[in-house]
N, C-alpha and C. Protein backbone atom coordinates (compact mmCIF):
# COMPACT_ATOMS: atom_id res chain seq x y z
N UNK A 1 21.57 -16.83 -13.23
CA UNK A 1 20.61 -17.15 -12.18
C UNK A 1 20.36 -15.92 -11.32
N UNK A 2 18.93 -15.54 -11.12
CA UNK A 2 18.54 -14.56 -10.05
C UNK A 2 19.13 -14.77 -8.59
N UNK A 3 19.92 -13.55 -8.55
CA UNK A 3 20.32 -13.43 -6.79
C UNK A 3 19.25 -13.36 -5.81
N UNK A 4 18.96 -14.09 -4.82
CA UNK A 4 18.18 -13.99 -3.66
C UNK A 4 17.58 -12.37 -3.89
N UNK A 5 18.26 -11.70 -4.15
CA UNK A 5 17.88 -10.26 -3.45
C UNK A 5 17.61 -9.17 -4.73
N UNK A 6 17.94 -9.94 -6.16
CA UNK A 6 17.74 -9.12 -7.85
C UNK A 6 16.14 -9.10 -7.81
N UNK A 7 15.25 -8.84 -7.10
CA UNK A 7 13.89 -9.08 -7.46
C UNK A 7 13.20 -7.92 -6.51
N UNK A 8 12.14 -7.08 -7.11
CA UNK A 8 11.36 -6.06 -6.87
C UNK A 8 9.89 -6.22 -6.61
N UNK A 9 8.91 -5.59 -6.20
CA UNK A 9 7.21 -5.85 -6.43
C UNK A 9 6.65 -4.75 -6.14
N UNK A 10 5.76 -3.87 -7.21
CA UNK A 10 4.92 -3.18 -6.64
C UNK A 10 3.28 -3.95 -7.13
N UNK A 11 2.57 -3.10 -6.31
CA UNK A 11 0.98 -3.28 -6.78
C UNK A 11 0.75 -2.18 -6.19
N UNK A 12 -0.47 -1.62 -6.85
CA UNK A 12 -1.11 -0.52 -7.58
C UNK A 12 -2.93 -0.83 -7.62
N UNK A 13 -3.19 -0.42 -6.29
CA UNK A 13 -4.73 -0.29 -5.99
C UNK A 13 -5.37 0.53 -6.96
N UNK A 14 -5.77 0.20 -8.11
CA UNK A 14 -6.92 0.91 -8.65
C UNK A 14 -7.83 1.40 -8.66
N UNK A 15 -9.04 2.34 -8.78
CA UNK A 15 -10.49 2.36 -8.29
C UNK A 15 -11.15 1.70 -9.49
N UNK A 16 -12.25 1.10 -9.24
CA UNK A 16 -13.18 0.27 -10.11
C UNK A 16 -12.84 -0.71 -10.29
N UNK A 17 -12.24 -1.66 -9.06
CA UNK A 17 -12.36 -2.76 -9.70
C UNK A 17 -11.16 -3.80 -10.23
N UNK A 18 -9.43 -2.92 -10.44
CA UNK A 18 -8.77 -3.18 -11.23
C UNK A 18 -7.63 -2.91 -10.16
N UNK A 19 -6.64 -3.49 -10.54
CA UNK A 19 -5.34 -3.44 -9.96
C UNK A 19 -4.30 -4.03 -10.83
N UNK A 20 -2.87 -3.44 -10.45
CA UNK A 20 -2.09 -3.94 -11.32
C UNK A 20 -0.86 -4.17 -10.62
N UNK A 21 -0.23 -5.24 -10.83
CA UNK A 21 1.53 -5.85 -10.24
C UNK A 21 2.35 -5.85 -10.85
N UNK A 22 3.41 -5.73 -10.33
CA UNK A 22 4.47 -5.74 -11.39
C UNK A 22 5.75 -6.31 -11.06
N UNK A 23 6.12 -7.45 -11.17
CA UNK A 23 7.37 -8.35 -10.28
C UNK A 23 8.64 -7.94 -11.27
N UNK A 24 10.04 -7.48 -10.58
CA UNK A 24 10.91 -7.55 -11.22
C UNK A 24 11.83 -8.06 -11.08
N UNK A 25 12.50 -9.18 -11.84
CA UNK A 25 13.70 -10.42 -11.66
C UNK A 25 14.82 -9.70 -12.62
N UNK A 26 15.96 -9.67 -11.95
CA UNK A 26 16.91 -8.96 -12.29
C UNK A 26 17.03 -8.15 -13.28
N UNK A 27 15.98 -7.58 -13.31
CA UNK A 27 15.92 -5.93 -14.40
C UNK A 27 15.06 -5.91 -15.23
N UNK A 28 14.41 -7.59 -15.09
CA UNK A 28 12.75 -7.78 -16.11
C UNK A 28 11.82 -7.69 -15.52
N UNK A 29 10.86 -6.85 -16.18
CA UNK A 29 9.57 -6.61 -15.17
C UNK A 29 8.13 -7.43 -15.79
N UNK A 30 7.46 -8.51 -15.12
CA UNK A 30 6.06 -8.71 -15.86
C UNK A 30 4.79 -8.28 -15.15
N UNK A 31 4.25 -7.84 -15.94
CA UNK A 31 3.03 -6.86 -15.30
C UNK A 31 2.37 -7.90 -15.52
N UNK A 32 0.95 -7.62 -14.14
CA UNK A 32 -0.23 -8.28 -13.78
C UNK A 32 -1.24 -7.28 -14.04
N UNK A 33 -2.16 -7.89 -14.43
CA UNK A 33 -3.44 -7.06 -14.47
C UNK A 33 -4.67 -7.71 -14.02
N UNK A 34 -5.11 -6.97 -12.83
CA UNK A 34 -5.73 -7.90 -12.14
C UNK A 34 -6.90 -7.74 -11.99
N UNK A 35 -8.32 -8.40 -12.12
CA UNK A 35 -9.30 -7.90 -12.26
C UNK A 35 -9.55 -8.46 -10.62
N UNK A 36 -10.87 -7.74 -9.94
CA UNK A 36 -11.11 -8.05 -8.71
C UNK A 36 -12.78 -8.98 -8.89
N UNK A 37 -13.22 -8.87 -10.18
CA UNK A 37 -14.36 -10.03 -10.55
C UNK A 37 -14.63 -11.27 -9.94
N UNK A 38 -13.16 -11.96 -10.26
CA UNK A 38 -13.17 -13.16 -10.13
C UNK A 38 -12.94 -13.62 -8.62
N UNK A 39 -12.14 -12.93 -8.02
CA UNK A 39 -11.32 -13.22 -7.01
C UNK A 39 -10.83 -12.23 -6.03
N UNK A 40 -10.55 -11.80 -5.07
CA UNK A 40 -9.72 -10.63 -4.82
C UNK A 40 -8.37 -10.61 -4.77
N UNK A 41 -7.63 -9.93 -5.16
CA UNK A 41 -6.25 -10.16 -5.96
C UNK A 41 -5.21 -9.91 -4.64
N UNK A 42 -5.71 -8.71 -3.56
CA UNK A 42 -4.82 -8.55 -2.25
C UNK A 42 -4.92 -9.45 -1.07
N UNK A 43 -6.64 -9.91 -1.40
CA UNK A 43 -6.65 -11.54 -0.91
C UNK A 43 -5.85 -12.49 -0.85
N UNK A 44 -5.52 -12.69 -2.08
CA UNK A 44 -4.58 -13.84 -2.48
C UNK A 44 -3.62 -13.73 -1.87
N UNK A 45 -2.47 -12.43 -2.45
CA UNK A 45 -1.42 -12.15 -2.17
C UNK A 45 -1.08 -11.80 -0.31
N UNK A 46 -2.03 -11.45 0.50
CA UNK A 46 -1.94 -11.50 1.93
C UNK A 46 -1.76 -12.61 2.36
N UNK A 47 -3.33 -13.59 1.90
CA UNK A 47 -3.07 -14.55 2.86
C UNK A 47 -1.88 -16.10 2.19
N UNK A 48 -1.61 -15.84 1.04
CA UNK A 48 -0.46 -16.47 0.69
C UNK A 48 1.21 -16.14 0.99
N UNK A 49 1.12 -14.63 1.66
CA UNK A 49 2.15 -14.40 2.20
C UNK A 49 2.22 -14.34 3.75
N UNK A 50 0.87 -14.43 4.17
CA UNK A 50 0.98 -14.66 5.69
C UNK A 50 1.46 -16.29 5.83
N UNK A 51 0.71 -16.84 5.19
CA UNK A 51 1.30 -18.50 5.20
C UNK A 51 3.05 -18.78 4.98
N UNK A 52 3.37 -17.97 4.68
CA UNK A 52 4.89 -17.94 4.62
C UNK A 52 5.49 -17.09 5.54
N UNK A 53 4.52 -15.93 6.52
CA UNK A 53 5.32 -15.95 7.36
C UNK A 53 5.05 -16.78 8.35
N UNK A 54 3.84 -16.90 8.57
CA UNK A 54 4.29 -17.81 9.73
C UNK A 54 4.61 -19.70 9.65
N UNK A 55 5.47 -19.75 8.68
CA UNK A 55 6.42 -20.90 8.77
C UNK A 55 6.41 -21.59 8.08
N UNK A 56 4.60 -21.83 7.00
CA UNK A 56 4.63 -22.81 6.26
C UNK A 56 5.56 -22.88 4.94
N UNK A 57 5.56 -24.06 4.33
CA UNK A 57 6.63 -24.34 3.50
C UNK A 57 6.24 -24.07 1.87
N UNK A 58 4.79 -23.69 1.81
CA UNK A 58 4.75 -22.98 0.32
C UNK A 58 3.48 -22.79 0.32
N UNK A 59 3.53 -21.93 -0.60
CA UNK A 59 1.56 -21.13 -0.73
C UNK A 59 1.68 -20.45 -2.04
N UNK A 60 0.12 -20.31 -2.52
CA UNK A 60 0.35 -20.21 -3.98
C UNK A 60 -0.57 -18.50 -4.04
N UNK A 61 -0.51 -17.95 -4.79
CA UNK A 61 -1.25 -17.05 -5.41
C UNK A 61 -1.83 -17.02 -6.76
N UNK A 62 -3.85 -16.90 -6.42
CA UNK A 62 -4.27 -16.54 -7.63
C UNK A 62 -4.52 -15.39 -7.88
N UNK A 63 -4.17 -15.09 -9.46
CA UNK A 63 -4.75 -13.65 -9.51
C UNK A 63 -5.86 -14.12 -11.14
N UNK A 64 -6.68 -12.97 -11.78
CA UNK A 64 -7.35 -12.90 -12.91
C UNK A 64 -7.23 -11.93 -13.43
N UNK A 65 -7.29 -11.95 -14.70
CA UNK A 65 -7.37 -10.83 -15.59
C UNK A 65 -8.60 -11.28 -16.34
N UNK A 66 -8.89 -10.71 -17.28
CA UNK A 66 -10.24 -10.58 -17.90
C UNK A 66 -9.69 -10.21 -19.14
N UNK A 67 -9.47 -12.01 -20.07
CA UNK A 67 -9.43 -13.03 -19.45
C UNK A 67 -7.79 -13.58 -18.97
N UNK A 68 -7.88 -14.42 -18.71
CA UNK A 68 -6.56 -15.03 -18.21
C UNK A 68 -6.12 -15.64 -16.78
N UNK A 69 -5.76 -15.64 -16.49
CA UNK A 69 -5.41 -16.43 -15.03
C UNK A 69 -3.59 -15.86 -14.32
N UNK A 70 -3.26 -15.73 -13.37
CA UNK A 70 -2.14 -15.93 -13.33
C UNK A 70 -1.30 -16.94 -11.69
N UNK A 71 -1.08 -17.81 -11.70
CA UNK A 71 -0.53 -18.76 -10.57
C UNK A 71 0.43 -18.47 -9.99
N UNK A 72 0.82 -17.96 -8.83
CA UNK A 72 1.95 -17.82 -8.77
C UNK A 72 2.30 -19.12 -7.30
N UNK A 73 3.50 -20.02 -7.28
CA UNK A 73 3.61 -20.96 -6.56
C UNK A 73 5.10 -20.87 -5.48
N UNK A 74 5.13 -20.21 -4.41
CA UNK A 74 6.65 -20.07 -3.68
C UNK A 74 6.62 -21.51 -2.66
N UNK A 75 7.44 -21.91 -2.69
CA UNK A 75 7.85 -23.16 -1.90
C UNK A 75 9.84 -22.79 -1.63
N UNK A 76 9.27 -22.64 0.06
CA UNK A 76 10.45 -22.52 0.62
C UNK A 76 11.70 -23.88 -0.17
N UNK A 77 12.73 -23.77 -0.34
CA UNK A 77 13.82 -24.81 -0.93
C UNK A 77 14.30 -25.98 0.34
N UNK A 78 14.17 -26.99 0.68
CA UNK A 78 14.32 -27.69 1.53
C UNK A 78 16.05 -28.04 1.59
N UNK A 79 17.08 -27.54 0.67
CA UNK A 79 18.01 -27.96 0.51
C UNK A 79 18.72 -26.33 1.42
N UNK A 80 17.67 -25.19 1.08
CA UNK A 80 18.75 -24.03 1.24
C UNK A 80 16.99 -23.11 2.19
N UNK A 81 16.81 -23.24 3.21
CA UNK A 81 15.93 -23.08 3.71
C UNK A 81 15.52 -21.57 3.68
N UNK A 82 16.11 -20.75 3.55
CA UNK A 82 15.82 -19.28 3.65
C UNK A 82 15.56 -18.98 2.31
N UNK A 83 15.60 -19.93 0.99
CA UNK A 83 15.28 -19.29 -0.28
C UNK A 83 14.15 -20.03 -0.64
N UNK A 84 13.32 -18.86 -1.54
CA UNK A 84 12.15 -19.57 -1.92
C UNK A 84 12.13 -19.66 -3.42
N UNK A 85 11.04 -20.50 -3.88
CA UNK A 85 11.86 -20.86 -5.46
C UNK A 85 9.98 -20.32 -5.70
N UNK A 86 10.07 -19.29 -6.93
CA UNK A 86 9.06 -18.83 -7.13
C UNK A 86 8.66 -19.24 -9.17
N UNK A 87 7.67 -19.97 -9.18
CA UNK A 87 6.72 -20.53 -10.22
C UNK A 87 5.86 -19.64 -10.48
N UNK A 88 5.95 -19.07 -11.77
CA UNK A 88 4.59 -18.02 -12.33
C UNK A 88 3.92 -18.85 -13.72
N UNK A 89 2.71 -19.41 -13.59
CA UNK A 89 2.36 -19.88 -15.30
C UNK A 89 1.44 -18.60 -15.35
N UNK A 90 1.57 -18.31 -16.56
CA UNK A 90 0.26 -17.88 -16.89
C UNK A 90 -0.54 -18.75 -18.03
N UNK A 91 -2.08 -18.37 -17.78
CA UNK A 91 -2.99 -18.83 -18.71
C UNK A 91 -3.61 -17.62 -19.46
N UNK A 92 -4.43 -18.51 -20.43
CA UNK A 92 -5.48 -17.77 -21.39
C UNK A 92 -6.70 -17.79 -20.94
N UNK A 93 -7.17 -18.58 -20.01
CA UNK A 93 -8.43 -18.48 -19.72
C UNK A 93 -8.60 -18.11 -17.92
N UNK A 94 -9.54 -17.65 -17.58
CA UNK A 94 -9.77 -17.44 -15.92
C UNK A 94 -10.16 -18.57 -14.79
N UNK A 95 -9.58 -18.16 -13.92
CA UNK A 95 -10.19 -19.45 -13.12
C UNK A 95 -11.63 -19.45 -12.99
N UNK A 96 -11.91 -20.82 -12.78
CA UNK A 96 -11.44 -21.84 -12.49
C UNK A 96 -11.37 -22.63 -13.77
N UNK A 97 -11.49 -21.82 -15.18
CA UNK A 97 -11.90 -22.52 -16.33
C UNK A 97 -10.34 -22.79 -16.90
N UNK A 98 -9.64 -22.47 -16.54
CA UNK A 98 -8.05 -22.87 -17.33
C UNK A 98 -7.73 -24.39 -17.37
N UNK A 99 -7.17 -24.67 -18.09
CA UNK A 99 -7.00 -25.96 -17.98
C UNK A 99 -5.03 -25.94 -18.79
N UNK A 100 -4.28 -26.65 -18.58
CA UNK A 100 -3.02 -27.11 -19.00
C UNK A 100 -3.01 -26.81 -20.47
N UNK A 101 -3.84 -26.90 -21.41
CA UNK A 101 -3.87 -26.18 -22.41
C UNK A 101 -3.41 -25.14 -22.76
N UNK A 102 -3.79 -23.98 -21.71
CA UNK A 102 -4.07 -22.72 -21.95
C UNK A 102 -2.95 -21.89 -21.34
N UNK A 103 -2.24 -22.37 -20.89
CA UNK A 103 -0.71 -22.48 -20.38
C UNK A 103 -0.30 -21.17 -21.84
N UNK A 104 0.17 -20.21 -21.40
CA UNK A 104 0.81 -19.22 -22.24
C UNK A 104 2.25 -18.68 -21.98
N UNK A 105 3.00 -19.15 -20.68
CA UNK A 105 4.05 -18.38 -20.26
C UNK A 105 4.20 -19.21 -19.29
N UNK A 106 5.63 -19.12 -18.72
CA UNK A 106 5.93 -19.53 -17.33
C UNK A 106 7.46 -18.58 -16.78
N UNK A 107 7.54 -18.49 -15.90
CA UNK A 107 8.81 -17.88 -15.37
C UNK A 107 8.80 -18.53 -13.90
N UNK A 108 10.74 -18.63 -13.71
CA UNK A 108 11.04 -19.04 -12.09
C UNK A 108 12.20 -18.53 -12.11
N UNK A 109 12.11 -18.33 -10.49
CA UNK A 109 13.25 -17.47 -10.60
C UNK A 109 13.18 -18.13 -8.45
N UNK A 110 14.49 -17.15 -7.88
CA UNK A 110 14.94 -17.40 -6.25
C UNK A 110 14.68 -16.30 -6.03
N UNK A 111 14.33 -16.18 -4.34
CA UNK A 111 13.88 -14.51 -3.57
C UNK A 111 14.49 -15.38 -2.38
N UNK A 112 15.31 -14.65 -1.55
CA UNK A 112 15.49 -14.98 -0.19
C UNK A 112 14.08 -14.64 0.59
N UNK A 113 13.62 -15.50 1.31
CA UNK A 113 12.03 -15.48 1.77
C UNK A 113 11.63 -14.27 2.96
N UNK A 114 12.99 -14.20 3.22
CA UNK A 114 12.90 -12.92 4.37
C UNK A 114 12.99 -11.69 3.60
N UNK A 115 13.62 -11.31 2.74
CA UNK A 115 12.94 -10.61 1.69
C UNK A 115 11.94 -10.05 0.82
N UNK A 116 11.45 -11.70 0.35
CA UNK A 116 10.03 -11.19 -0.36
C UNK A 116 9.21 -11.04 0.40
N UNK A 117 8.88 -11.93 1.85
CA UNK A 117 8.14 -10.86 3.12
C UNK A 117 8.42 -9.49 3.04
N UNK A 118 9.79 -8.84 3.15
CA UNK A 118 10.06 -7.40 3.05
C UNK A 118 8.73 -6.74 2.32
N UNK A 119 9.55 -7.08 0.83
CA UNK A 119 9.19 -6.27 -0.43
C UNK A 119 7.27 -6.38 -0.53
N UNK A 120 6.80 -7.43 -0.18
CA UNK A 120 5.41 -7.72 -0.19
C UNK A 120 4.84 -6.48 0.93
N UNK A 121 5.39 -7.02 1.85
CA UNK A 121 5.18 -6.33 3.25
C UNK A 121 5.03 -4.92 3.07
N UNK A 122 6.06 -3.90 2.09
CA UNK A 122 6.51 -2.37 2.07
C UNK A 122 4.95 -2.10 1.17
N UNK A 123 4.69 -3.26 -0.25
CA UNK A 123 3.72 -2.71 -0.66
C UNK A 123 2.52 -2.46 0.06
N UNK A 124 1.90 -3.75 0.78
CA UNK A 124 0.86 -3.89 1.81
C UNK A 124 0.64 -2.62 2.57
N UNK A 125 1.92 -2.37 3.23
CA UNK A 125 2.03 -0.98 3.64
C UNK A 125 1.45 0.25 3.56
N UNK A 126 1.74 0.65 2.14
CA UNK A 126 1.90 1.63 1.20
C UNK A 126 0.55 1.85 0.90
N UNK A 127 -0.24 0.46 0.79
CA UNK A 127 -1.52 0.50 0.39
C UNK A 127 -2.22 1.38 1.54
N UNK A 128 -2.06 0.46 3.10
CA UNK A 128 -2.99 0.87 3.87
C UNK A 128 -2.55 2.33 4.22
N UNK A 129 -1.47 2.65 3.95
CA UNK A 129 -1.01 4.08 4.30
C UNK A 129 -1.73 5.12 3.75
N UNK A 130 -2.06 4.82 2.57
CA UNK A 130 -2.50 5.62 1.34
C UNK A 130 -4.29 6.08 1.60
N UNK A 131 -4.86 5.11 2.45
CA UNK A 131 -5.96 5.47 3.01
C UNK A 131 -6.38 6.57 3.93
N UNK A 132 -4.90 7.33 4.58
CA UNK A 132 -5.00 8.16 5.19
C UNK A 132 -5.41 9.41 4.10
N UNK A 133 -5.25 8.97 2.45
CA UNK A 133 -5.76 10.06 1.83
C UNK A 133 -6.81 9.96 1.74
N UNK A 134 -7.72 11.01 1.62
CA UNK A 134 -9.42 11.26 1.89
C UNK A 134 -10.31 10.73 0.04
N UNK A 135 -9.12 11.44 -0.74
CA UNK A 135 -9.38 11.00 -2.11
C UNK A 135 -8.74 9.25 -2.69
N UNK A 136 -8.19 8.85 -1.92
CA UNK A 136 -7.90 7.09 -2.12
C UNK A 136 -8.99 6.31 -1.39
N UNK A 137 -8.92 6.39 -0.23
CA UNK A 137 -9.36 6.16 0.58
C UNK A 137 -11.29 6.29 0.28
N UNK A 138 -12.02 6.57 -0.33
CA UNK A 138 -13.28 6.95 -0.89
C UNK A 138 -13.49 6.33 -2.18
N UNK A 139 -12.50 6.08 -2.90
CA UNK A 139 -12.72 5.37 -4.13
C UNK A 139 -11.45 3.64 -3.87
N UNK A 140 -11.35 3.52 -3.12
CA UNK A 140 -11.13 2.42 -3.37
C UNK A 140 -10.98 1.36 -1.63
N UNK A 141 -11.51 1.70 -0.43
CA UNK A 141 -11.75 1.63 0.96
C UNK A 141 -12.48 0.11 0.87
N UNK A 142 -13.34 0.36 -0.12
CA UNK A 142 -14.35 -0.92 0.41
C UNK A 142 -13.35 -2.25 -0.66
N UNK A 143 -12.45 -2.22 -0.96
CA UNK A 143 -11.57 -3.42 -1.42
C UNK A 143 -10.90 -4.08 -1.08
N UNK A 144 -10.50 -2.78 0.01
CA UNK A 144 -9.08 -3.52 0.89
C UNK A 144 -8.96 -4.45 2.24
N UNK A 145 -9.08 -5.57 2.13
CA UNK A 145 -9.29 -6.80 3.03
C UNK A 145 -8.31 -6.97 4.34
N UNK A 146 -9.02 -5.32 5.51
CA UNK A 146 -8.58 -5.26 6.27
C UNK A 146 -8.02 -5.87 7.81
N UNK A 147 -8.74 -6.59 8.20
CA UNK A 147 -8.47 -7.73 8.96
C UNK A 147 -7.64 -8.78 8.12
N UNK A 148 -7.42 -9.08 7.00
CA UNK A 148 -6.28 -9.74 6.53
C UNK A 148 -5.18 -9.47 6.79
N UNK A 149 -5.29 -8.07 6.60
CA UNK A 149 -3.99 -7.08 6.62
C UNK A 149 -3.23 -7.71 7.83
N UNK A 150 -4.02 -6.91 8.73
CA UNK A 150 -3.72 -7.14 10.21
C UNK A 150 -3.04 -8.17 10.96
N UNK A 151 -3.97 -9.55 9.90
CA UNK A 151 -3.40 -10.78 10.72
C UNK A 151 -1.80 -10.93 9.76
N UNK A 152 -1.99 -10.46 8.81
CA UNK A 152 -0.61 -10.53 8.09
C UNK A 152 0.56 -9.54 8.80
N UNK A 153 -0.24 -8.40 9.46
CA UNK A 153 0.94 -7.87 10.15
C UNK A 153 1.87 -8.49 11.28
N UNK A 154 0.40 -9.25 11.97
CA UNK A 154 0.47 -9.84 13.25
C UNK A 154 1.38 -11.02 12.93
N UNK A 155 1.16 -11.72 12.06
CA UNK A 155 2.09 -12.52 11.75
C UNK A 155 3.80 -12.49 11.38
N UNK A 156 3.98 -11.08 10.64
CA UNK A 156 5.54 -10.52 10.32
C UNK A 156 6.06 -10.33 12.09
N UNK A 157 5.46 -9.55 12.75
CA UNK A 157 6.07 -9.23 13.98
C UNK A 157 6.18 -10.72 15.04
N UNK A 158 4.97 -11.46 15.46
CA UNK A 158 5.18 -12.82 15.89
C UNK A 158 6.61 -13.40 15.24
N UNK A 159 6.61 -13.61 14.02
CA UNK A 159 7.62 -14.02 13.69
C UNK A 159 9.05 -13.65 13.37
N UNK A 160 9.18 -12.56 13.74
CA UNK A 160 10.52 -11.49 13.78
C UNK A 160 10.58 -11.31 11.88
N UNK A 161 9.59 -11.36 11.31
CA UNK A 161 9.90 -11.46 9.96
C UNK A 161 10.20 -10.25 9.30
């Protein structure tokens, strides 16, 4: 069983369009590939992690690939309150066209929730940091869903998270 704390995340702002994640549960890594077509992929992942910081009890993330889908579902544990129990299916087809069929994979695994705030949080970071470069920042500026950011920051500090 994954320790609260065996689990990693980067993401990787692309230019054109593309981005890529990469979650790692005790030494396995599954890459995301995320198209920004369908959906916006730092969208997801902000405001599904702002909902967890400030208190609620589970929030999901969509992402797309082209084609494919990927779900990801954290719901704080009501038995052990600081751990969150994290659900990944993936599909074959994109939203909103997937259907239970198309179900190709699943993984679950535990993150202590004050944690995966961390680890989410350092990438988020990293991103907006990276704008201070003149060459990031020009090819990939108009993606990054800045007032999300913000309220996601606003939310880690409100909440001592």
């Amino acid at each position: 069983m994954t320790r609260p704390h065996d689990v990693d995340f980067s993401f990787h702002l692309w230019p054109h369009g593309w981005s890529t994640a990469i979650l790692w549960v005790d030494g396995k890594s599954t890459e995301f590939h995320l198209t920004h077509v369908f959906n916006d992929p730092l969208e997801s992942l902000i405001e599904s992690t702002t909902r967890l910081a400030n208190g609620e009890s589970s929030s999901t993330i969509e992402w797309s690939d082209e084609p494919g889908t990927y779900i990801l579902k954290l719901n704080v544990m009501k038995s052990e309150r600081h751990l969150l129990s994290v659900d990944i299916a993936e599909y074959s087809r994109e939203l909103p066209l997937h259907t239970p069929n198309d179900l190709t994979k699943t993984t679950s695994f535990f993150v202590s929730c004050d944690y995966w705030l961390h680890i989410v949080g350092a990438e988020l970071r990293k991103i907006a940091h990276s704008f201070g470069h003149r060459h990031y920042r020009e090819s990939r500026d108009y993606v990054f869903p800045r007032n999300l950011y913000d309220t996601f920051e606003r939310a880690l500090q409100q909440n001592g998270a």
